[in-house]
C-alpha atoms as a PDB file:
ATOM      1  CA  UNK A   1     -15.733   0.102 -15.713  1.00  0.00           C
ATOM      2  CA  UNK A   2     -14.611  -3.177 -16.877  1.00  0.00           C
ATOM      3  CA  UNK A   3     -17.318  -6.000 -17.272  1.00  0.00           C
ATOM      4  CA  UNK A   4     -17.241  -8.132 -14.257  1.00  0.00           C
ATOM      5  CA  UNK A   5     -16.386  -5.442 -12.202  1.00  0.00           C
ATOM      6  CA  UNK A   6     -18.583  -4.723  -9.660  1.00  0.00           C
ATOM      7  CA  UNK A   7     -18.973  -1.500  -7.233  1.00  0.00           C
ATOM      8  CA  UNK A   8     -20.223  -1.313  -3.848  1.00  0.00           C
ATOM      9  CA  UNK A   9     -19.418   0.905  -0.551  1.00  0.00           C
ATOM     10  CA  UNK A  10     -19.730   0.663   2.438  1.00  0.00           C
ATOM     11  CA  UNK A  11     -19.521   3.496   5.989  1.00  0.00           C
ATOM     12  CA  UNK A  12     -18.009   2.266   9.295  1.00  0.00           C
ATOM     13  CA  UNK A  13     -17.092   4.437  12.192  1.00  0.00           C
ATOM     14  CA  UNK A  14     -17.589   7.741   9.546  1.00  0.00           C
ATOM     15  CA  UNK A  15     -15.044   6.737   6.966  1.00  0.00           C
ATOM     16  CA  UNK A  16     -16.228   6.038   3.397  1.00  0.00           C
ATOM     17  CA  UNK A  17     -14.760   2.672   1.786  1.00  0.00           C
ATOM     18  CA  UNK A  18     -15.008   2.176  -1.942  1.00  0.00           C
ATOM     19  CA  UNK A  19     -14.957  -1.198  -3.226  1.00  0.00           C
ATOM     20  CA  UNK A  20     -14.603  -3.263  -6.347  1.00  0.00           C
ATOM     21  CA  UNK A  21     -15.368  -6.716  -7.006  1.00  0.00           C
ATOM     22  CA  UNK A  22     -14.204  -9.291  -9.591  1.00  0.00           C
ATOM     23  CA  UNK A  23     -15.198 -12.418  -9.187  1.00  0.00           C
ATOM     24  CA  UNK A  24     -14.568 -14.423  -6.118  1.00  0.00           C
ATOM     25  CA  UNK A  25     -11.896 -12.731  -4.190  1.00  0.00           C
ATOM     26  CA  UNK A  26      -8.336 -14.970  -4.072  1.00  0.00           C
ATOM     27  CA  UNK A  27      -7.095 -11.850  -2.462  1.00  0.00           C
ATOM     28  CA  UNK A  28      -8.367  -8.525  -0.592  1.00  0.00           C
ATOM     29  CA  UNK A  29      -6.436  -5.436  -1.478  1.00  0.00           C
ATOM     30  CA  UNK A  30      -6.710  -2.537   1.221  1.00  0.00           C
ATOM     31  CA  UNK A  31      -5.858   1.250   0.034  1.00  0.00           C
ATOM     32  CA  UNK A  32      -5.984   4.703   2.087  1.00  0.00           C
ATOM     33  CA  UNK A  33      -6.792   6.872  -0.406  1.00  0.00           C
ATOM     34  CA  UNK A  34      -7.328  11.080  -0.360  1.00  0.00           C
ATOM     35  CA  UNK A  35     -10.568  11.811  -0.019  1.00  0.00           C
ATOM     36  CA  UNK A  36     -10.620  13.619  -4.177  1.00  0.00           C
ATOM     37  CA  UNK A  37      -9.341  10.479  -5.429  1.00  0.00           C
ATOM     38  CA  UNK A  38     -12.213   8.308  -6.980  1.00  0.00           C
ATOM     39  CA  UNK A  39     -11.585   8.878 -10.454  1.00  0.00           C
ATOM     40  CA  UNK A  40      -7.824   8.072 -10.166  1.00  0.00           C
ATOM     41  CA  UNK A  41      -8.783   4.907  -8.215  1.00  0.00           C
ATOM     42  CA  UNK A  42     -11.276   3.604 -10.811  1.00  0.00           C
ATOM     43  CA  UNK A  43      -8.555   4.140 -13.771  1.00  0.00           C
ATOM     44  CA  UNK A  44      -6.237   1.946 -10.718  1.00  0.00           C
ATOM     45  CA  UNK A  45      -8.641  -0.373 -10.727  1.00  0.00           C
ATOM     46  CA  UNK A  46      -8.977  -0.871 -14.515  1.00  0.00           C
ATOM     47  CA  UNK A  47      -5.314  -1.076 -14.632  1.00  0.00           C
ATOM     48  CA  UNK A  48      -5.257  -4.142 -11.920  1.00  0.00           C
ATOM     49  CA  UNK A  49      -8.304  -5.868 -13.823  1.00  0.00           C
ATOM     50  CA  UNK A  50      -6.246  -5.542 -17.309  1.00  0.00           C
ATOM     51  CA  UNK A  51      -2.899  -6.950 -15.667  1.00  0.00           C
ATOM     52  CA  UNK A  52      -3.976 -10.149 -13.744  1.00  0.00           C
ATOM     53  CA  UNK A  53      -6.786 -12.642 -14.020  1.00  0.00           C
ATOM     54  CA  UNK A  54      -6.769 -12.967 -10.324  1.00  0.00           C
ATOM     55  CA  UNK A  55     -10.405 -12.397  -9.102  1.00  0.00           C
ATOM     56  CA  UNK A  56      -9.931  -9.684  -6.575  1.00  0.00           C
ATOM     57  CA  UNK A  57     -11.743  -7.201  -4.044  1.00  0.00           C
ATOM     58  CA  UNK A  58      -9.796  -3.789  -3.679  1.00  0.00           C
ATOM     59  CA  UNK A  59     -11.566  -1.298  -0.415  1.00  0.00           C
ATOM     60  CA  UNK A  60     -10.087   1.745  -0.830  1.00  0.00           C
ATOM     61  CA  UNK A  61     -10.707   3.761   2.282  1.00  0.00           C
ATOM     62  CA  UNK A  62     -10.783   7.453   2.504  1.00  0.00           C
ATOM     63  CA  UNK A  63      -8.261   9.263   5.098  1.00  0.00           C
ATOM     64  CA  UNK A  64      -9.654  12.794   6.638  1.00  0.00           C
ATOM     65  CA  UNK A  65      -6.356  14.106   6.760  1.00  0.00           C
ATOM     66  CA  UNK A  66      -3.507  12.029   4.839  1.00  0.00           C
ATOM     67  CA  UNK A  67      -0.442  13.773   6.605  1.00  0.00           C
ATOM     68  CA  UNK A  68      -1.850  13.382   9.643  1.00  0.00           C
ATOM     69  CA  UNK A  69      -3.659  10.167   9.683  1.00  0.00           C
ATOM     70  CA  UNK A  70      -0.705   7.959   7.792  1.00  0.00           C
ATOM     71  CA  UNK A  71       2.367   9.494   9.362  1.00  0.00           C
ATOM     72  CA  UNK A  72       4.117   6.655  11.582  1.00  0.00           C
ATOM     73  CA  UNK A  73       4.835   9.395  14.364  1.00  0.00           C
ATOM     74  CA  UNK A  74       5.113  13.210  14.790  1.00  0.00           C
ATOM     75  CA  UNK A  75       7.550  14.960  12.281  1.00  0.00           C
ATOM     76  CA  UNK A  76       8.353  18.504  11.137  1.00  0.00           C
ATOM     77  CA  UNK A  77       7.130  19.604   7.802  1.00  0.00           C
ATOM     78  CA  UNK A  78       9.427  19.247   4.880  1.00  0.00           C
ATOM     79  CA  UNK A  79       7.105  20.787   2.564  1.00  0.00           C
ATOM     80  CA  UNK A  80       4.772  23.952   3.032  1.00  0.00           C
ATOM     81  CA  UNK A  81       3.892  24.334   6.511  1.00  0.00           C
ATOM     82  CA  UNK A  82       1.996  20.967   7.292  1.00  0.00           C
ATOM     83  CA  UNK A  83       3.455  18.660  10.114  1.00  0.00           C
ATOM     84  CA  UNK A  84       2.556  15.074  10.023  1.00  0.00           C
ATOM     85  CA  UNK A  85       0.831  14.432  13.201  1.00  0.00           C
ATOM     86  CA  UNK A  86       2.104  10.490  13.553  1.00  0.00           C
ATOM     87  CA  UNK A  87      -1.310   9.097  14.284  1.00  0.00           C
ATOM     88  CA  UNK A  88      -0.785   5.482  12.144  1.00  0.00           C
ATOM     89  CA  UNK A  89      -1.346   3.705  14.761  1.00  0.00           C
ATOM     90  CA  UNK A  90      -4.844   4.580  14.911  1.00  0.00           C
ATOM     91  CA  UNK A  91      -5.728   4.081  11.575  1.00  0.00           C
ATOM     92  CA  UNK A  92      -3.563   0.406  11.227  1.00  0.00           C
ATOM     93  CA  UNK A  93      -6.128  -0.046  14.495  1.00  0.00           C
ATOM     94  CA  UNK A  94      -9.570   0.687  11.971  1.00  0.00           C
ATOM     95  CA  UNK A  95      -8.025  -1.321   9.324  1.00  0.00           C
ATOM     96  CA  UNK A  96      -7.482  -3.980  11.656  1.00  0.00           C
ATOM     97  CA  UNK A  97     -10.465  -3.983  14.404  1.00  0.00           C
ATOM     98  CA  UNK A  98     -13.004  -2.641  12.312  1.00  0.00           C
ATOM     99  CA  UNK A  99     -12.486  -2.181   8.273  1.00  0.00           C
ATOM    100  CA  UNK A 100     -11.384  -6.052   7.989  1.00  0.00           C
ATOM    101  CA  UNK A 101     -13.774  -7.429  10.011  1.00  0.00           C
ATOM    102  CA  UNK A 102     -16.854  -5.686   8.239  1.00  0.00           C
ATOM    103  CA  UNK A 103     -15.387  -6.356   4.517  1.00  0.00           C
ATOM    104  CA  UNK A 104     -15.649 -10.501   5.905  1.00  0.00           C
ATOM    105  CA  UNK A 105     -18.466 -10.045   7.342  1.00  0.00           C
ATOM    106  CA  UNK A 106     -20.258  -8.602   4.068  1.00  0.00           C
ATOM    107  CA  UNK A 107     -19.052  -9.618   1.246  1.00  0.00           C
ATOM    108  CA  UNK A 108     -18.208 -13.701   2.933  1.00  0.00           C
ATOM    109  CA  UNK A 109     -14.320 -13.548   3.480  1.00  0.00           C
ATOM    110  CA  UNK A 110     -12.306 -16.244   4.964  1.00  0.00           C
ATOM    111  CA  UNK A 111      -9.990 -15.342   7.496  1.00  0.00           C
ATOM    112  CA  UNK A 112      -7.042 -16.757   5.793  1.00  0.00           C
ATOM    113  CA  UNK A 113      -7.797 -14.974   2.225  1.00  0.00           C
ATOM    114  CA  UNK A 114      -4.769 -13.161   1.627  1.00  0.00           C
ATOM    115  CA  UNK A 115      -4.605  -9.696   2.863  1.00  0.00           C
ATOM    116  CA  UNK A 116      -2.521  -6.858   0.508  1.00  0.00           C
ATOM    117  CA  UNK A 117      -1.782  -3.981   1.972  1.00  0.00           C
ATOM    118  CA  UNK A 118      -0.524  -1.068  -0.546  1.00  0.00           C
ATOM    119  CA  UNK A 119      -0.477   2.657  -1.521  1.00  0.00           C
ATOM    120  CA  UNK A 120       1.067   4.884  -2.991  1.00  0.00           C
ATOM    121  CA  UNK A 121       3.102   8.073  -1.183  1.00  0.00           C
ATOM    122  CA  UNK A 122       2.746   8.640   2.015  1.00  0.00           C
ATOM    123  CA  UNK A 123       0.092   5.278   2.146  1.00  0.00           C
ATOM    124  CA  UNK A 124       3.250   3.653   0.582  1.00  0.00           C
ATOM    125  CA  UNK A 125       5.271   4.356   3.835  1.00  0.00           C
ATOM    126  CA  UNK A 126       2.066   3.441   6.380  1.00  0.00           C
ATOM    127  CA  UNK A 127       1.765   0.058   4.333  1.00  0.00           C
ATOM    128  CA  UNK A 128       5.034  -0.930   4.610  1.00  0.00           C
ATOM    129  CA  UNK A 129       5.043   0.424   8.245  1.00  0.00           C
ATOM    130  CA  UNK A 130       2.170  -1.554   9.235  1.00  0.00           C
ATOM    131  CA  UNK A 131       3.615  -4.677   7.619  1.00  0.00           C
ATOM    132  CA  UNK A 132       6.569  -4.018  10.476  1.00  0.00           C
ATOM    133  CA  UNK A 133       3.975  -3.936  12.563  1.00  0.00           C
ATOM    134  CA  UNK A 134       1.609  -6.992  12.584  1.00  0.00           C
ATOM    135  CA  UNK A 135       1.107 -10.203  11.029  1.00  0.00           C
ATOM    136  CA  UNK A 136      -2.022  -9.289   9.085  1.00  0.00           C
ATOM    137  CA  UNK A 137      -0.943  -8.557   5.659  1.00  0.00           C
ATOM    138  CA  UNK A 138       0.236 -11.444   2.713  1.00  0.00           C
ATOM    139  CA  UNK A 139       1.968  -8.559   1.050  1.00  0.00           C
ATOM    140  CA  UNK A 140       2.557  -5.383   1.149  1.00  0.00           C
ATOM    141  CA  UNK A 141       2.311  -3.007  -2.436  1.00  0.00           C
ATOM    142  CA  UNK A 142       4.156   0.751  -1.717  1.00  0.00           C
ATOM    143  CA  UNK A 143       4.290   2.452  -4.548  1.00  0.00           C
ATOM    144  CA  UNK A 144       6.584   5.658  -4.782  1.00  0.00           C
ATOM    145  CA  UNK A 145       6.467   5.508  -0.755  1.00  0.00           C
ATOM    146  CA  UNK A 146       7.882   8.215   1.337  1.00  0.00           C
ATOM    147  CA  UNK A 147      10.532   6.217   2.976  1.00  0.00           C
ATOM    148  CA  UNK A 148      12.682   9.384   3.349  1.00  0.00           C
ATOM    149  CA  UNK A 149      10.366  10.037   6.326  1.00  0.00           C
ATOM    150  CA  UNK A 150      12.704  10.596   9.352  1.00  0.00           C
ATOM    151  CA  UNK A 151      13.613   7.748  11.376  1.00  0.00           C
ATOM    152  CA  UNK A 152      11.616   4.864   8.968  1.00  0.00           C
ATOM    153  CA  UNK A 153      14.779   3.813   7.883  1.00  0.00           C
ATOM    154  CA  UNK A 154      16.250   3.080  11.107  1.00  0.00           C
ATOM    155  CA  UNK A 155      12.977   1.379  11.953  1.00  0.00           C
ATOM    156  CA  UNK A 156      13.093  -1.034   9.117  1.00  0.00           C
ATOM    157  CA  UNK A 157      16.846  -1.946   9.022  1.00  0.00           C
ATOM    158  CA  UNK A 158      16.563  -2.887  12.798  1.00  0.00           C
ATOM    159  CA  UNK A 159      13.568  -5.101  12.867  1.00  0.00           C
ATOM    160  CA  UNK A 160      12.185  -7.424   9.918  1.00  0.00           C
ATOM    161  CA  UNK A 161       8.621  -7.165   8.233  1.00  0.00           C
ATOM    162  CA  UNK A 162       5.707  -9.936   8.623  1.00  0.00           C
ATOM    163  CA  UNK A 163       4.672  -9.394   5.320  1.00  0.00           C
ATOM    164  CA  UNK A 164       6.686 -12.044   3.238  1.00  0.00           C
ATOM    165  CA  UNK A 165       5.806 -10.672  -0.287  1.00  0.00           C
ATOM    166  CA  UNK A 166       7.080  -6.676  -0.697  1.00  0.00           C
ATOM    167  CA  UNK A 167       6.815  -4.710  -3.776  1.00  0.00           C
ATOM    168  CA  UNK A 168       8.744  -0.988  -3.777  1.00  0.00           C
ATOM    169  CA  UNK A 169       9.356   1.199  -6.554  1.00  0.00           C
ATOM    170  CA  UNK A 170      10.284   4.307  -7.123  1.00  0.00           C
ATOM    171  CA  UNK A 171      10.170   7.092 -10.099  1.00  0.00           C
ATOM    172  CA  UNK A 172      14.262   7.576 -11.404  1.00  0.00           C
ATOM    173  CA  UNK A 173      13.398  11.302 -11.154  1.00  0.00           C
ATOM    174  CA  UNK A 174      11.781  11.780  -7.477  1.00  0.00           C
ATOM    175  CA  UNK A 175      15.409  11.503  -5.451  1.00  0.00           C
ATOM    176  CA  UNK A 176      16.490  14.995  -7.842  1.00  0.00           C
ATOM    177  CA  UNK A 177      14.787  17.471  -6.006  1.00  0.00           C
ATOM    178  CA  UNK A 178      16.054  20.114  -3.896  1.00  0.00           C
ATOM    179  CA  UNK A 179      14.730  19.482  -0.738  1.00  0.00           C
ATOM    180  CA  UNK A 180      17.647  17.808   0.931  1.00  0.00           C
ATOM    181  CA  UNK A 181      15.191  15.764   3.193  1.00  0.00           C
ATOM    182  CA  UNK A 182      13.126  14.015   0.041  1.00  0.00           C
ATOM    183  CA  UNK A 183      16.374  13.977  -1.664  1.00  0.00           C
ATOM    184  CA  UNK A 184      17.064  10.986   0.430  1.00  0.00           C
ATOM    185  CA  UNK A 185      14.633   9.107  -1.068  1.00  0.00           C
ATOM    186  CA  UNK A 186      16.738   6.959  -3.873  1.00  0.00           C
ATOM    187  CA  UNK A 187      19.195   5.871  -1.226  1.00  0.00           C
ATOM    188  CA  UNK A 188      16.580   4.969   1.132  1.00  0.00           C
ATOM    189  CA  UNK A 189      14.451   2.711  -0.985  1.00  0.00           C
ATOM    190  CA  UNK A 190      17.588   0.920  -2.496  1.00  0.00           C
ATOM    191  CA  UNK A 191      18.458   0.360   1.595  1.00  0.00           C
ATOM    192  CA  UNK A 192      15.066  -0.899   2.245  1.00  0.00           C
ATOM    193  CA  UNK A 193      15.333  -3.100  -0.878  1.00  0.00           C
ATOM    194  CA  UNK A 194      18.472  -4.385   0.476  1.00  0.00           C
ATOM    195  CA  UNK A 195      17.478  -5.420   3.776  1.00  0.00           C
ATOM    196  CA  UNK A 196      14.169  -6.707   2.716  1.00  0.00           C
ATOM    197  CA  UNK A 197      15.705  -8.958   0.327  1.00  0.00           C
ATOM    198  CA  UNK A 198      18.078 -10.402   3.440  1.00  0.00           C
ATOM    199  CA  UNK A 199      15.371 -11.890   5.565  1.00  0.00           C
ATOM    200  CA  UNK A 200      14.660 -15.207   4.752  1.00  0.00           C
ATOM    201  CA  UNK A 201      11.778 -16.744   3.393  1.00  0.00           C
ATOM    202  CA  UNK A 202      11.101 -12.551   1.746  1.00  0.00           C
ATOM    203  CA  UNK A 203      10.251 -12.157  -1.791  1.00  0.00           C
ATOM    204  CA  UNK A 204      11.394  -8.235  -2.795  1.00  0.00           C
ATOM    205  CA  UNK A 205      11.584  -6.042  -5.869  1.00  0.00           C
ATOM    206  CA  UNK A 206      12.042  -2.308  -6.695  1.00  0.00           C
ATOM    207  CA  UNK A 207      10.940  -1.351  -9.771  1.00  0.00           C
ATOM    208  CA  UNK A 208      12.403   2.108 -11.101  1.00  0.00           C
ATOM    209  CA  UNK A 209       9.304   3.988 -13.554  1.00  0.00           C
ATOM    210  CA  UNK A 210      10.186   6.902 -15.766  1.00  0.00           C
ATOM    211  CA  UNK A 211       9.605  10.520 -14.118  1.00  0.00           C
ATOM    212  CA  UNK A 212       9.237  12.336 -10.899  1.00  0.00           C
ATOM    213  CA  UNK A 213       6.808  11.928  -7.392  1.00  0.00           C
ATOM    214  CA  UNK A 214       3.399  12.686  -9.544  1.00  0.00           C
ATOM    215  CA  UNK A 215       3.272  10.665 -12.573  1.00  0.00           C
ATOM    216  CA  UNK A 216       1.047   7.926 -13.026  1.00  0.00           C
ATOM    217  CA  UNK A 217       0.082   6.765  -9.764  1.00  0.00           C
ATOM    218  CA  UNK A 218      -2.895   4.778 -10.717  1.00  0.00           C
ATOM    219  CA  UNK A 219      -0.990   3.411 -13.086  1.00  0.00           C
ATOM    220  CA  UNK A 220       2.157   2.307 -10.380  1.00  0.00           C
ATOM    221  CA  UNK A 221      -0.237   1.446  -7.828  1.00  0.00           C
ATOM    222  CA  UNK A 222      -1.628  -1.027 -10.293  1.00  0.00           C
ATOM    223  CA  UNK A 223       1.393  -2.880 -11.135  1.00  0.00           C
ATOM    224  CA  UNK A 224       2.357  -2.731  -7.210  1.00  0.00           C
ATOM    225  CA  UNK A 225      -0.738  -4.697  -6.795  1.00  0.00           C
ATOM    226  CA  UNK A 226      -0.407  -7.221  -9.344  1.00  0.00           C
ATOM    227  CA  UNK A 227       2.636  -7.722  -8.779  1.00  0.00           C
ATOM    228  CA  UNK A 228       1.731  -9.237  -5.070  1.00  0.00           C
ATOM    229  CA  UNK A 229      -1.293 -10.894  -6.163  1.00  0.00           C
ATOM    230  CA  UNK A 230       0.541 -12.589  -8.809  1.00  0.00           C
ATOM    231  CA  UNK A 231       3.687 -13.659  -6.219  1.00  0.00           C
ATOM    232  CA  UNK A 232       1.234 -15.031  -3.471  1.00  0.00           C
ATOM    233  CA  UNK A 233      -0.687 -16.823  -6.016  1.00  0.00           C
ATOM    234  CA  UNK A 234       2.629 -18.783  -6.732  1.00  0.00           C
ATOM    235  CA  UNK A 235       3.843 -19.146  -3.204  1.00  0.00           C
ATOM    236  CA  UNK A 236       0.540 -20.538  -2.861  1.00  0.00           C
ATOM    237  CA  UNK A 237       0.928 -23.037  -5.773  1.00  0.00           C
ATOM    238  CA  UNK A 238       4.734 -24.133  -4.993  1.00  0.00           C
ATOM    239  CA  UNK A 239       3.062 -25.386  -1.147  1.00  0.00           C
ATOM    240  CA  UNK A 240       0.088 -27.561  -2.349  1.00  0.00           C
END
């Protein structure tokens, strides 16, 4: 781990959160993460530490089951046999009532340090969902998200986010697959692009990296990041 980095955790209501420190925090990063993915998170975290010079804290807390738990509502599977059980709601209600209020309470966190709210697949989707959904979250980092979920699309074209600050991207090879419902995907994001980048007073970008759904995601989730730290850091600057 990179010097100046330091690692902590922390257990509320039975979920394990993960945390790394730089610094004093100019922004708090939140994560759901699968429960096997340490290793790929510290690599993440390397990766955000070696792009920006923004002191940070990232809490990357673990889901108990990611279909279920980050799904916006009930949907058929698309792949193998798993439905998504559309319970979002209660996990943006954790983040909200109880993960954000322990990580100030610990580690000192004003209430207006900005709040980034990212992922990457299906966490991709419930970030950007959630950012639809309250006024909690500076930013919002969704990397490779899995906005060909049914109906998210209609969602986000008819209402506009809180989050000012949106980063999307996308691999150029995940929309050439032959399932005809994740086929969707490249059209989708360019949509969501498009009306994100329509409301006013909304900084957007979709980046397009090299190669399918499963390559490098600590490595896009790191530049989703940065990306938002570095754009709030400069909305910040422009209104002193």
């Amino acid at each position: 781990m990179s010097e100046g980095i330091v690692r902590d955790s922390l257990r509320t209501e039975g979920t394990l959160c993960r945390i790394w420190r730089r610094g004093e925090p100019a922004c708090l990063l939140i994560q759901p993460v699968d429960a096997r993915g340490g290793e790929e998170t510290d690599r993440e975290v390397e990766r955000i530490a070696a792009g920006t010079d923004i002191p940070f804290l990232l809490a990357a807390f673990e889901t108990e089951d990611w279909n279920r738990d980050l799904s916006p509502w009930p949907a058929a599977p698309v792949f193998g046999k798993e439905a998504f059980g559309g319970q979002a709601e209660r996990t943006l209600s954790f983040v909200r009532g109880t993960l954000l209020p322990e990580l100030r309470g610990r580690f000192g966190l004003t209430e207006d340090l900005p709040v980034i709210l990212g992922g990457y697949s299906l966490a991709g989707l419930f970030a950007l969902w959630s950012a639809w959904k309250t006024e909690d979250f500076s930013a919002v980092a969704a990397a490779s998200p899995s906005v060909w979920f049914p109906g998210w699309i209609d969602l986000a074209e008819q209402t506009e986010p809180f989050a000012r600050v949106v980063y999307l991207s996308l691999g150029d090879r995940e929309e050439r697959t032959k399932n005809h419902v994740m086929a969707t995907v490249g059209d989708r994001i360019r949509a969501l692009e498009k009306r994100v980048k329509s409301c006013p007073g909304t900084e957007c970008v979709l980046e397009w990296n090299e190669g399918n759904h499963f390559k490098d995601p600590d490595r896009r989730c790191a530049r989703a990041f940065c990306w938002c730290m570095q754009r709030l850091a400069e909305r910040e600057e422009r209104e002193e």
